[in-house]
Protein backbone atom coordinates (compact mmCIF):
# COMPACT_ATOMS: atom_id res chain seq x y z
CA UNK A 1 -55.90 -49.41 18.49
CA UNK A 2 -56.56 -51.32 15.22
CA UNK A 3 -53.93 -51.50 12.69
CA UNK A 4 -54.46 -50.72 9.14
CA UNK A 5 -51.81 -52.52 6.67
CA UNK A 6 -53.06 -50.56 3.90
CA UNK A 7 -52.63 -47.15 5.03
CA UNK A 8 -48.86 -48.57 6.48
CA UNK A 9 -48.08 -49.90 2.89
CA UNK A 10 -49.08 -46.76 1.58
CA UNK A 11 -47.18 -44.50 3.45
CA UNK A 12 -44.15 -46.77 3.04
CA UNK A 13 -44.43 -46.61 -0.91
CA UNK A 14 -45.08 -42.72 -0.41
CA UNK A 15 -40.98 -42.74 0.96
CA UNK A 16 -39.92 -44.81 -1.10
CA UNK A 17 -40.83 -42.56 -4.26
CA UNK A 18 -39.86 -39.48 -2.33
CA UNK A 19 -36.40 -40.91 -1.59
CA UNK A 20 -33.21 -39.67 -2.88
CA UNK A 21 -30.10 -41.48 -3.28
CA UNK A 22 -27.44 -38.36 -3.41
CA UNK A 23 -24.02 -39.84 -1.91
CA UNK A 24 -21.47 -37.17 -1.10
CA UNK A 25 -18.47 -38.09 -2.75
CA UNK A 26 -14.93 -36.65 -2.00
CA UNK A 27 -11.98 -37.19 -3.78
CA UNK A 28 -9.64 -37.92 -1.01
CA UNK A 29 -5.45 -38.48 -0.95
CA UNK A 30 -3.47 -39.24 2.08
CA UNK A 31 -0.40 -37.23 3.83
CA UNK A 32 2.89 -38.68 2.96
CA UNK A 33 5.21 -36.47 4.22
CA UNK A 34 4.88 -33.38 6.83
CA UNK A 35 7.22 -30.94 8.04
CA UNK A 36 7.77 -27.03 7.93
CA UNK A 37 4.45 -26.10 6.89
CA UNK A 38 4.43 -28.12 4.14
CA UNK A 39 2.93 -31.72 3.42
CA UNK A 40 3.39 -33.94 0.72
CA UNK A 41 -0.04 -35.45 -0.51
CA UNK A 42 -0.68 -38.66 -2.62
CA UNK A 43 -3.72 -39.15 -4.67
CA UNK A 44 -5.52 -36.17 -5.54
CA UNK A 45 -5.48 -36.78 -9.20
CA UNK A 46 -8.49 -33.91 -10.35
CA UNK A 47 -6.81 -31.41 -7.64
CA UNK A 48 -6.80 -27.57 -8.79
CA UNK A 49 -3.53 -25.27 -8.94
CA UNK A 50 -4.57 -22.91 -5.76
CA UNK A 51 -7.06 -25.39 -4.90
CA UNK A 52 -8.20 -25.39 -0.85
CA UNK A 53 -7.89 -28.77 0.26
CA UNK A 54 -9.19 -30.21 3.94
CA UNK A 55 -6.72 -32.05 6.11
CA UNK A 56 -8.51 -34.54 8.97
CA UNK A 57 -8.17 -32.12 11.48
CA UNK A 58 -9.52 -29.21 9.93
CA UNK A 59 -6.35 -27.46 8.65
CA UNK A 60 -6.85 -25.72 5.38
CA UNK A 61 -4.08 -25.93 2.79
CA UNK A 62 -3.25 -25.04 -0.97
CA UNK A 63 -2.21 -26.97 -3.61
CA UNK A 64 0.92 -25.60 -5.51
CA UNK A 65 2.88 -28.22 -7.07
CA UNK A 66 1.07 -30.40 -8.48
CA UNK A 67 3.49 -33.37 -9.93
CA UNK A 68 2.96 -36.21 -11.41
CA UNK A 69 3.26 -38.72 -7.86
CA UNK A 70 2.04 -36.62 -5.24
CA UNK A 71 0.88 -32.76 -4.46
CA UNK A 72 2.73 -30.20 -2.67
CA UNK A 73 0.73 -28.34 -0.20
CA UNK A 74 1.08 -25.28 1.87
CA UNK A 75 -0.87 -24.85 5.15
CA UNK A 76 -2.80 -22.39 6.31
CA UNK A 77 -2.10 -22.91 9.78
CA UNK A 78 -0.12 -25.13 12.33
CA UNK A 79 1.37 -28.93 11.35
CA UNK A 80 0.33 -29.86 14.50
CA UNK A 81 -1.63 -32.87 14.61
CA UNK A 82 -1.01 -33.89 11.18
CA UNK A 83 1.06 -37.29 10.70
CA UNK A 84 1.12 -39.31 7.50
CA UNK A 85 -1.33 -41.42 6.54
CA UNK A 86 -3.77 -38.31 7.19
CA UNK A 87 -6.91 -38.22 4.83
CA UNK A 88 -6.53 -34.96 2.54
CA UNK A 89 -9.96 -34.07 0.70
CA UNK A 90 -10.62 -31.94 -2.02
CA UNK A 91 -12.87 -28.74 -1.69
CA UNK A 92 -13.28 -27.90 -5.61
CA UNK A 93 -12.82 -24.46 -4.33
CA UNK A 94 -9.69 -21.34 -4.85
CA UNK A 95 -9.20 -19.84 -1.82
CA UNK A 96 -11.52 -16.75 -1.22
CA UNK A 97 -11.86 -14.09 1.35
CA UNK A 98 -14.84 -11.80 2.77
CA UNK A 99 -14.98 -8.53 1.26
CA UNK A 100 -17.23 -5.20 1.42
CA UNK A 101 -18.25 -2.19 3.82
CA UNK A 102 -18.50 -5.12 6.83
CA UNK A 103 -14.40 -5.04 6.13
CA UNK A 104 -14.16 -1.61 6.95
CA UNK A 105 -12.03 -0.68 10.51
CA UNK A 106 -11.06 -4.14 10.92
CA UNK A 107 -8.12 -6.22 11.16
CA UNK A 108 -7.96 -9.41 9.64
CA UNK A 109 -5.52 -12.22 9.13
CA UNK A 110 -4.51 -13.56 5.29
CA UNK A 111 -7.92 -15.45 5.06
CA UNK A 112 -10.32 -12.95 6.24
CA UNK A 113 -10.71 -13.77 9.71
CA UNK A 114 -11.02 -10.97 12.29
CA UNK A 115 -8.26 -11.07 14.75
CA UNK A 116 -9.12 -7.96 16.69
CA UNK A 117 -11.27 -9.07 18.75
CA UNK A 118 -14.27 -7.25 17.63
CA UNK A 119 -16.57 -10.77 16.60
CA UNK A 120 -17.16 -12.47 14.00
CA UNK A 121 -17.42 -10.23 10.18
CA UNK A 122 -20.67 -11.10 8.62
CA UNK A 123 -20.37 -10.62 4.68
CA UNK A 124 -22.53 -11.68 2.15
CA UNK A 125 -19.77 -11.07 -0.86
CA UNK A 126 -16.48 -13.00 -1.31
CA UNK A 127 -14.00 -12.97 -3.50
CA UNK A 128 -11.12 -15.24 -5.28
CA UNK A 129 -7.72 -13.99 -3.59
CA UNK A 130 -5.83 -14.96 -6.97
CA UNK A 131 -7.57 -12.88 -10.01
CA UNK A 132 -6.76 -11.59 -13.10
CA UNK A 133 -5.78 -8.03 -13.15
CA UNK A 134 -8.04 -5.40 -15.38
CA UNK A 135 -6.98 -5.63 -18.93
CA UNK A 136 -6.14 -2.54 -21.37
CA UNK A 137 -9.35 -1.81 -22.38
CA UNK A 138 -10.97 -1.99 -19.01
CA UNK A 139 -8.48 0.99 -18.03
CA UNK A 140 -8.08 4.73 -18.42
CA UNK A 141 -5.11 7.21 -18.02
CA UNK A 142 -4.52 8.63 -14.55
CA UNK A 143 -5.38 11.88 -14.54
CA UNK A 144 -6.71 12.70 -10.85
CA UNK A 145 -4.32 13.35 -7.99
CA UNK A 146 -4.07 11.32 -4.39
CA UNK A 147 -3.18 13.82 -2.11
CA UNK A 148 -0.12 12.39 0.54
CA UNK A 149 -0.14 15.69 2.70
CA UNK A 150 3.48 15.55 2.32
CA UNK A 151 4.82 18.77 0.66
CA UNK A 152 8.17 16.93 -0.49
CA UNK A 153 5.70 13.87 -2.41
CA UNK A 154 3.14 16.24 -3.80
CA UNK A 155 5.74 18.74 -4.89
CA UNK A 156 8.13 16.96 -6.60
CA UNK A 157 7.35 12.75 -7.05
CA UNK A 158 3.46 13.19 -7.13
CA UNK A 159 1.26 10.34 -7.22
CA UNK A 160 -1.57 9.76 -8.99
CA UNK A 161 -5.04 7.67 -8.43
CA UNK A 162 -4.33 4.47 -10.10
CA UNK A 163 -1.01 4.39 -9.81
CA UNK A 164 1.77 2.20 -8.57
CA UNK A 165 4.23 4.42 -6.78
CA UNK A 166 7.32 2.69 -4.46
CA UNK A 167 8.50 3.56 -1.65
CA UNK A 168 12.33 2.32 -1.18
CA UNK A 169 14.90 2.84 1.38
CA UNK A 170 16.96 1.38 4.06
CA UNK A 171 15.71 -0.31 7.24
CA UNK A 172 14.56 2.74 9.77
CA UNK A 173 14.24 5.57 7.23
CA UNK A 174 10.46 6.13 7.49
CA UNK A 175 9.09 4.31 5.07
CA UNK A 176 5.97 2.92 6.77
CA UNK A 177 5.69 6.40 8.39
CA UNK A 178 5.18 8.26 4.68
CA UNK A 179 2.55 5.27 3.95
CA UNK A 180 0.39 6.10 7.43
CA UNK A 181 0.58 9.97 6.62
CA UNK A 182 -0.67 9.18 3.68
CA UNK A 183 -3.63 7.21 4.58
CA UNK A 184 -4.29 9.90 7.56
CA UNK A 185 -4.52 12.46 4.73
CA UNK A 186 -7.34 10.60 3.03
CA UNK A 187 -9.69 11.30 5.83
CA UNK A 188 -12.83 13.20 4.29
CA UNK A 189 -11.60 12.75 0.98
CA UNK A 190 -13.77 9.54 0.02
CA UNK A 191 -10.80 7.40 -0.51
CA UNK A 192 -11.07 3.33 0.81
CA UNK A 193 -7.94 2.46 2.59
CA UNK A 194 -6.03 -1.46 2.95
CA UNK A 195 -2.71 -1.25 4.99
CA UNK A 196 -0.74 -4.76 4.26
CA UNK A 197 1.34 -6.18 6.66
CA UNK A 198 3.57 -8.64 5.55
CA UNK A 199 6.44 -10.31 8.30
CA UNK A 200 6.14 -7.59 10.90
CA UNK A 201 6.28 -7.86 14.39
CA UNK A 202 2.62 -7.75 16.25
CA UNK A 203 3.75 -4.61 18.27
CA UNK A 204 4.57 -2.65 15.06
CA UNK A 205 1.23 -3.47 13.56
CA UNK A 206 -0.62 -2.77 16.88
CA UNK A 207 1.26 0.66 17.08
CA UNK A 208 0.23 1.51 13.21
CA UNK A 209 -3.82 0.34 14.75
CA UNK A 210 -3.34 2.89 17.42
CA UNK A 211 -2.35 5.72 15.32
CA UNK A 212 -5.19 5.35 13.29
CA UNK A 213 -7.56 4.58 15.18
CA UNK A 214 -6.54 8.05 17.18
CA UNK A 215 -6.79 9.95 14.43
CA UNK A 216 -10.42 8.48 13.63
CA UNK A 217 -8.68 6.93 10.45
CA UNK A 218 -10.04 3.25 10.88
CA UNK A 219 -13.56 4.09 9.92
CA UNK A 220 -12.29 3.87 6.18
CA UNK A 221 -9.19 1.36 6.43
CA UNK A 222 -8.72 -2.46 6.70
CA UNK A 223 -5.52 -4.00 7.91
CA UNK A 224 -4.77 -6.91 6.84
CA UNK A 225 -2.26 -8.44 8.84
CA UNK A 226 0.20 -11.72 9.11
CA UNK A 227 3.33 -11.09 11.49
CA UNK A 228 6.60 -12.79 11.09
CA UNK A 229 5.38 -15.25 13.81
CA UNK A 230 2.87 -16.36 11.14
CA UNK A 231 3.30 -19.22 8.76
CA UNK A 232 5.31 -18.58 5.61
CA UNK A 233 1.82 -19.05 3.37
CA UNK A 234 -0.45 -16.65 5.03
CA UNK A 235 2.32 -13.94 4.66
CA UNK A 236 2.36 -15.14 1.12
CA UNK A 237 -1.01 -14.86 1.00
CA UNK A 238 -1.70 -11.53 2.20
CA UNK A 239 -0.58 -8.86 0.02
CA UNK A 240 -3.27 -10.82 -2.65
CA UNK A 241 -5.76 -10.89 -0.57
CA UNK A 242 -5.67 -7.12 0.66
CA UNK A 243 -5.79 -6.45 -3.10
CA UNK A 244 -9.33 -8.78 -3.26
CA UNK A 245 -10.54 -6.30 -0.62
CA UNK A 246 -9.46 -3.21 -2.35
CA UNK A 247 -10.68 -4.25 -5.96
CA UNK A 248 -14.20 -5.15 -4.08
CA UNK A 249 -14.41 -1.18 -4.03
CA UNK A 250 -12.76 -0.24 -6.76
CA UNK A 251 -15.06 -2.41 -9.18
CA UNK A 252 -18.29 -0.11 -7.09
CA UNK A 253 -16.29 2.97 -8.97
CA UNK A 254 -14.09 4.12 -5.74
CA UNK A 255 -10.98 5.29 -5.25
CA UNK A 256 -8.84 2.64 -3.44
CA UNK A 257 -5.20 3.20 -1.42
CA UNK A 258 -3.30 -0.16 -0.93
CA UNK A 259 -0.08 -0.27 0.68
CA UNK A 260 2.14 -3.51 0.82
CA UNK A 261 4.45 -3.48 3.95
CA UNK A 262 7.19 -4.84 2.89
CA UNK A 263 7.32 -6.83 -0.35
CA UNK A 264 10.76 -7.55 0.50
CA UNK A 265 9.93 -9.78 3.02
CA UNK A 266 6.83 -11.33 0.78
CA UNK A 267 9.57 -12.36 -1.47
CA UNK A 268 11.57 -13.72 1.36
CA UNK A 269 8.31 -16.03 3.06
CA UNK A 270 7.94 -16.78 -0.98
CA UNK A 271 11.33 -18.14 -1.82
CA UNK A 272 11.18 -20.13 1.86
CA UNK A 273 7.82 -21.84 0.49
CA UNK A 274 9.82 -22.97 -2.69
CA UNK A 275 12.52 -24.16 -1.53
CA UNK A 276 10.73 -26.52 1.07
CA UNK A 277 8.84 -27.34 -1.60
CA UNK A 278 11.70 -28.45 -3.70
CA UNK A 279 11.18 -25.73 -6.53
CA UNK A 280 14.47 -25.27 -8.34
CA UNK A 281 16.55 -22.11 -6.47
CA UNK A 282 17.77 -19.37 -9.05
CA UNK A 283 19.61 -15.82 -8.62
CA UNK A 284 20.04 -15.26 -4.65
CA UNK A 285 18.39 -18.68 -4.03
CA UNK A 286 14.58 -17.14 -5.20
CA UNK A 287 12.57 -19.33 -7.62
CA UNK A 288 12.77 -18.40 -11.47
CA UNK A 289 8.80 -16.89 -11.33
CA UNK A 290 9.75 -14.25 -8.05
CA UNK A 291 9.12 -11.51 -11.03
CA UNK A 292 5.86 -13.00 -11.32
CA UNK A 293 5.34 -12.73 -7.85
CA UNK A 294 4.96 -9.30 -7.68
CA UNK A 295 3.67 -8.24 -11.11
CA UNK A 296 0.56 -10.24 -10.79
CA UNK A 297 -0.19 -8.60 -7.49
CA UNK A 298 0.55 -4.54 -8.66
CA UNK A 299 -0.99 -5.35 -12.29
CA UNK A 300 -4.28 -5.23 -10.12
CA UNK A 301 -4.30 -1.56 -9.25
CA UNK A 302 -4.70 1.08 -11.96
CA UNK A 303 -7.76 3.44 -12.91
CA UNK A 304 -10.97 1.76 -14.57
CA UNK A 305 -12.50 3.55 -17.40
CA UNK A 306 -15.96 5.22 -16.76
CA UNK A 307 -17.95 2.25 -18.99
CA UNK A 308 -16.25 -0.26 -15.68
CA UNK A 309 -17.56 2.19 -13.25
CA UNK A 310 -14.41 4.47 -13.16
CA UNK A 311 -12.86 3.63 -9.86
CA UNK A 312 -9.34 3.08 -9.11
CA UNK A 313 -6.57 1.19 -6.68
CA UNK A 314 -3.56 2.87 -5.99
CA UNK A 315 -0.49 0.70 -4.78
CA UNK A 316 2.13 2.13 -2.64
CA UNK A 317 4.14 -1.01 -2.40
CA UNK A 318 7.55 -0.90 -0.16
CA UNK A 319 11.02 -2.67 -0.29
CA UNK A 320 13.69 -2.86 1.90
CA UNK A 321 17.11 -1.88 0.56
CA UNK A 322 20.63 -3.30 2.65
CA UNK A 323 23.14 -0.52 2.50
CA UNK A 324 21.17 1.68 0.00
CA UNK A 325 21.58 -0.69 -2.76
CA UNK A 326 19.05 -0.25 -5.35
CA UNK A 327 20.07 -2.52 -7.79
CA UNK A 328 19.64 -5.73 -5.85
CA UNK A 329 17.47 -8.10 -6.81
CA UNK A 330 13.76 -7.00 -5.71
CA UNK A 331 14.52 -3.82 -5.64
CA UNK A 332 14.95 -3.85 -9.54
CA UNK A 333 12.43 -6.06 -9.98
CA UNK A 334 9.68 -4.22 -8.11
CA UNK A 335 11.46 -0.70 -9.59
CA UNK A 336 10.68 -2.34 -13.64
CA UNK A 337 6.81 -2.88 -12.46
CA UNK A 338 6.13 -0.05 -11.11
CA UNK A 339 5.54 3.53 -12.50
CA UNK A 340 8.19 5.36 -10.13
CA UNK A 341 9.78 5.83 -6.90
CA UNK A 342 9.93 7.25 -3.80
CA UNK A 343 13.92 7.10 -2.14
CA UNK A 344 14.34 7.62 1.65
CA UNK A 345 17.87 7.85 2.47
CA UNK A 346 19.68 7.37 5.55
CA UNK A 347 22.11 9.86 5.12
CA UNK A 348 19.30 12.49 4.95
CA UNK A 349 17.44 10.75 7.82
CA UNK A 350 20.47 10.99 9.93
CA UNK A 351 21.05 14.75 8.89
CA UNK A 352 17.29 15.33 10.39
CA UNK A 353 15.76 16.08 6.58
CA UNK A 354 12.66 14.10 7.54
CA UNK A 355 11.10 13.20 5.24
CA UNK A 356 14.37 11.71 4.18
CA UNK A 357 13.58 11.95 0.29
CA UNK A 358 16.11 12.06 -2.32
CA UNK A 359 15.02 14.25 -5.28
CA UNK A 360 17.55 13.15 -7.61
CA UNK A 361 16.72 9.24 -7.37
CA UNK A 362 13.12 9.62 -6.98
CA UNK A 363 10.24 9.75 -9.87
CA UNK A 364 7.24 9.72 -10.54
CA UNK A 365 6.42 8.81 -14.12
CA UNK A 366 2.92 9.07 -13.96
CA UNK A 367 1.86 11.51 -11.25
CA UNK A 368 2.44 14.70 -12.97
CA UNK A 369 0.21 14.44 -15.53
CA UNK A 370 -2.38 14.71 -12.71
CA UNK A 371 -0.95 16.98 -10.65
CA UNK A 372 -3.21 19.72 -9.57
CA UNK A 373 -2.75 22.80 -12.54
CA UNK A 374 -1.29 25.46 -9.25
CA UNK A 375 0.94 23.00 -7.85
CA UNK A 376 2.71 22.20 -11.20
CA UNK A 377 3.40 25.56 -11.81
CA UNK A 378 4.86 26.44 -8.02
CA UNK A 379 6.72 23.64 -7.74
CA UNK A 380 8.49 23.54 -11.48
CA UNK A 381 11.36 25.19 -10.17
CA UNK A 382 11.67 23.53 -6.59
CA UNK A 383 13.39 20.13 -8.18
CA UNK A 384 15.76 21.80 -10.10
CA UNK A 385 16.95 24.86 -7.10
CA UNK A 386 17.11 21.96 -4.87
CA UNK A 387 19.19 19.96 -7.34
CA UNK A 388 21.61 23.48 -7.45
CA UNK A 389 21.86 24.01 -4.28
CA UNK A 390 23.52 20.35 -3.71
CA UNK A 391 25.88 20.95 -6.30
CA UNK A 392 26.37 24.04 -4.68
CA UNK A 393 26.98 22.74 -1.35
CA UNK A 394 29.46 20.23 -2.19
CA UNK A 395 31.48 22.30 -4.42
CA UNK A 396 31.46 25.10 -1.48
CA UNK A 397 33.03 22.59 1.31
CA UNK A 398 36.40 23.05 -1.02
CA UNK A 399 36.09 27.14 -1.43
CA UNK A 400 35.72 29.75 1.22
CA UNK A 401 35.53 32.78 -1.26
CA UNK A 402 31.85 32.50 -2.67
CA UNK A 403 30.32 35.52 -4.78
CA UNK A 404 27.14 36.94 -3.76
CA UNK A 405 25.41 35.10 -6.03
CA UNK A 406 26.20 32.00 -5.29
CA UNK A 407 25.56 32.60 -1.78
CA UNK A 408 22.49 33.47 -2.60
CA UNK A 409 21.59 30.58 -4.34
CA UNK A 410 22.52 28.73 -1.00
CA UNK A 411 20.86 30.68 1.33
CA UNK A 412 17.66 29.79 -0.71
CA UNK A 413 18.31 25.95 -0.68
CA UNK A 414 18.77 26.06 2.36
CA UNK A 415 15.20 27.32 2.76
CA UNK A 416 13.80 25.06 0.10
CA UNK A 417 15.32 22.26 2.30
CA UNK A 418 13.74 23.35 5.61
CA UNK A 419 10.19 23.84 4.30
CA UNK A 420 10.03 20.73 2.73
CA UNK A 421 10.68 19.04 6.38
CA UNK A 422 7.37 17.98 8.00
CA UNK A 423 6.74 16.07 11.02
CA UNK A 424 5.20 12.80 11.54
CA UNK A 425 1.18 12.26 11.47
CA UNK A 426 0.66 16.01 10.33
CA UNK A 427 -0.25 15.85 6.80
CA UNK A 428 -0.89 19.44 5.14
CA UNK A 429 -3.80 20.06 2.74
CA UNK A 430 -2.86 21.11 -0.71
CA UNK A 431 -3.62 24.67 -0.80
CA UNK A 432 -1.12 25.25 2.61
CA UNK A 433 1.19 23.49 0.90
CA UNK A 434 0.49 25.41 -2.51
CA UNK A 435 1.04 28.69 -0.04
CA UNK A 436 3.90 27.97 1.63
CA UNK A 437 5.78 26.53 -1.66
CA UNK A 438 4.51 30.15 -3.05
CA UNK A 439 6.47 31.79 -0.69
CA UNK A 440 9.81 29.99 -0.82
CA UNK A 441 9.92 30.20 -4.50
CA UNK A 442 9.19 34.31 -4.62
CA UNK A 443 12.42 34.53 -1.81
CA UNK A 444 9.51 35.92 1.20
CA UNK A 445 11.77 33.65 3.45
CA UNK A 446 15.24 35.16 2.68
CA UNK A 447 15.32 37.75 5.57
CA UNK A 448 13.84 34.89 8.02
CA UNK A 449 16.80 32.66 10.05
CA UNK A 450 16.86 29.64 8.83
CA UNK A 451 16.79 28.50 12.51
CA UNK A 452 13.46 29.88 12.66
CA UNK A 453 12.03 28.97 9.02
CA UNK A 454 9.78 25.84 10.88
CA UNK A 455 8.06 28.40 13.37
CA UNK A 456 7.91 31.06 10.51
CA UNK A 457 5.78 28.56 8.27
CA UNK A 458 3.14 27.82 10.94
CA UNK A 459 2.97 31.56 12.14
CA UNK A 460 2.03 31.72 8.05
CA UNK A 461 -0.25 29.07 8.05
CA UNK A 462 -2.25 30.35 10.81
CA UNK A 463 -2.36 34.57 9.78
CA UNK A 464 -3.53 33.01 6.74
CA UNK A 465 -6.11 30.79 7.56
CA UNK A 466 -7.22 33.42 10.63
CA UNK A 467 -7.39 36.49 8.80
CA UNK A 468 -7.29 35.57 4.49
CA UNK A 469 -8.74 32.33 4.45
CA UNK A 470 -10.76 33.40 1.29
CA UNK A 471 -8.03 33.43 -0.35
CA UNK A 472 -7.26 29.46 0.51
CA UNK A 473 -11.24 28.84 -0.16
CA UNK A 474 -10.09 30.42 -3.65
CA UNK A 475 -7.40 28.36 -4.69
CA UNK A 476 -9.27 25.34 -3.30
CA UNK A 477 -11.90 25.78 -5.37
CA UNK A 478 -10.31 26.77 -8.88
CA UNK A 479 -6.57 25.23 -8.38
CA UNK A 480 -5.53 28.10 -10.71
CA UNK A 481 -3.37 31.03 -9.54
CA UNK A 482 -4.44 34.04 -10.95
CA UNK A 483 -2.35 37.08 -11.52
CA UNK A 484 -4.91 38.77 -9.63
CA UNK A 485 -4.66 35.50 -6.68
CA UNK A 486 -1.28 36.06 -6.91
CA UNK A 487 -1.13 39.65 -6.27
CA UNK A 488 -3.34 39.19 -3.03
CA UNK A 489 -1.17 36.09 -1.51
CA UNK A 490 2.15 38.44 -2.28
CA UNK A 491 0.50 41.29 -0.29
CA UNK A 492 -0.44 39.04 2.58
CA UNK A 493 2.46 37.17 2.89
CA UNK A 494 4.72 40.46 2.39
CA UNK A 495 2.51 42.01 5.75
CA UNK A 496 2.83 39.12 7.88
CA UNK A 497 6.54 38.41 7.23
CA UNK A 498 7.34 42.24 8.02
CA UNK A 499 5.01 41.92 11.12
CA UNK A 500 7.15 38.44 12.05
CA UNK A 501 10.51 39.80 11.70
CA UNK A 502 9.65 43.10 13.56
């Protein structure tokens, strides 16, 4: 085999053009303190607010203070394995999560990764967990209802799509239960669902995964989950990245439920995070921007106008009050963002008025302008006999001579009261719940026990739906009650209640 030196010199000049000198440089710093979840970096000097940054062994953090000797960082994950001296590079990167239909029936941890043990989600689109929420002009009024399937929310705090409705009460009062009904109700209704778990124990968040995956509710809802065994930044984490998911959607011109479960505890893993990280403490040891906290996250949701495609995110976010007080911290805080309230008391829970909702300290400031043209006028009255029939009540525990009319007046609260009840995971579609507020308010239920009122509405509910459901299909379609609507319903209702009490 001969050797040619010219074709060898020309290949080796060939390389030499075609070579590229591209050196991959990092900026890197170096760990100089570690503890808590938190490490103190040096060097760093182009780092990012929010930045990712790479620890040696493959830990992801965030960079939030950024002062003038060294970075504070929060990991996304264990300290274990991490000692100082460490190399700490820079990704030039926020932090981002996967988002999209692949997100669908999945549960996922603050950054996106599946931890249901389904495999891996395979995305193409991601998005910046920290964004800027919608501005004026990008927005529209709410004017379309989201149906909760809960007579005592639809009737008298209704919610609208694109709004920001909280739901506040006392440990063990049902909140979390109103906020699954709600998302079992969407089912068929074309409504994207994110359930945000924020500091709760793994079995409560595997019982909410059972529900709704029984009641074939996952196929349009993403949990997005980090426990209370979970470090203090993916908790902090979550609630923003849930929203990332939900605006995904909303920006395709969908209608988007997001619930936050519980803020009170994101505020809690928050105000841990800044005190390790040396942030001054202020009112109840939280850091001065805990407002901020929160009103970045429910500025997201609202309704976009129909030149943004004309979808919307509704936020159901939910605090924890201690002893009913609503004028703690957080609880005012979140109360000032949002656009009304949803009260759960314990005294009602206790009493077996489930849901435990208290009309006089609940509002919805938004909702009613959407509100479906039939229900507004049936339940007009409900708020204010319910609010009589309290006064009533308490004023008749000091008198045992009542006149007829006032025992009248309590007789029918009473009724009010028990139809509004509802049990767990058994949402009612409008126009039921549009029927059997139609009969409480025209006094069909006064000659029915009031031990018997529960059985008496779902004897209703079925002659009707057996033997007029026309009449439902009716009001369905037009959501108006015509006097001639009317007049049918009031002869239906008057046959069947004659047939049930004979």
């Amino acid at each position: 085999m001969k050797l040619n030196p010219a074709k060898i010199s020309l290949n080796i000049k060939k390389e030499i053009d075609a070579f590229e000198i591209n050196p991959q440089i990092k900026e890197a710093g170096r760990v100089r303190q570690i503890g808590d979840g938190i490490a103190k970096v040096q060097g760093l000097l182009g780092a990012m607010s929010g930045e990712l940054l790479l620890f040696e062994n493959g830990v992801k953090g965030i960079a939030m203070n950024l002062e003038e000797d060294n970075i504070g960082v929060i990991l996304l994950g264990s300290d274990v394995g991490i000692s100082e001296g460490n190399l700490v590079t820079r990704t030039n990167k926020i932090a981002e999560i996967p988002v999209g239909e692949p997100m669908l029936g999945r549960v996922v941890n603050a950054l996106g990764q599946p931890i249901d043990g389904k495999g891996n989600i395979y995305s193409a689109r991601f998005r910046p967990i920290e964004r800027v929420a919608p501005g004026v002009i990008a927005r529209s009024s709410v004017n379309e209802p989201l149906e909760t399937g809960i007579k005592a929310i639809d009737t008298m705090v209704p919610i609208g799509k694109g709004q920001r409705q909280l739901i506040i009460g006392d440990r063990q009062t049902g909140k979390t239960a109103i906020a699954v009904d709600t998302i079992l109700n969407q089912k068929g209704k074309d409504v994207y669902c994110v359930y945000v778990a924020i500091g709760q124990k793994t079995s409560t968040v595997a019982n909410i995964v059972n529900v709704l995956t029984e009641e074939n509710a996952m196929s349009y809802t993403t949990i997005v989950s980090a426990t209370a065994a979970e470090p203090g930044a993916l908790q902090y984490l979550s609630p923003y990245a849930g929203c990332a998911i939900g605006e995904e959607w909303m920006e395709q011109g969908k209608d988007v439920l997001i619930i936050f479960d519980d803020l009170s505890k994101h505020a809690v893993a928050y105000r841990t995070m800044s005190l390790l990280l040396r942030r001054p403490p202020g009112r109840e040891a939280y850091p001065g921007d805990i407002f901020y906290l929160h009103s970045r996250l429910l500025e997201r949701a609202g309704k976009l106008s129909e030149e943004y495609g004309g979808g919307s995110m509704t936020a159901l976010p939910i605090i924890e009050t201690q002893g009913g007080d609503m004028s703690a911290y957080i609880p005012t805080n979140v109360i000032s963002i949002t656009d009304g309230q949803i009260y759960l008391e314990s005294d009602l829970f206790n009493a077996g008025i489930l849901p435990a909702i208290n009309p006089g300290l609940s509002v919805s400031r938004v909702g009613g302008s959407a509100q479906k043209e039939a229900m507004k006028k049936i339940a007009a009255p409900i708020r204010t006999e319910l609010a009589q029939y309290r006064e009533l009540e308490t004023f008749s525990q000091f008198s045992s001579d009542l006149d007829k009319d006032t025992l009248k007046r309590l007789e029918h609260g009473k009724r009010i009261v028990e139809i509004l009840k509802q049990n767990q995971y058994s949402p009612m579609p409008m126009e039921q719940q549009i029927l059997v507020l139609f009969a409480v308010t025209k006094r069909y239920f006064s000659v029915v026990d009031i031990e018997m009122m529960g059985d008496c509405e779902s004897a209703l509910l079925d002659y009707m739906v057996n033997w007029h459901g026309e009449l439902l299909d009716e009001l369905a379609r037009d959501w108006v009650i015509t006097p001639e609507l009317e007049k049918k319903f009031s002869e239906a209702i008057t046959v069947f209640i004659e047939g049930y009490i004979n």
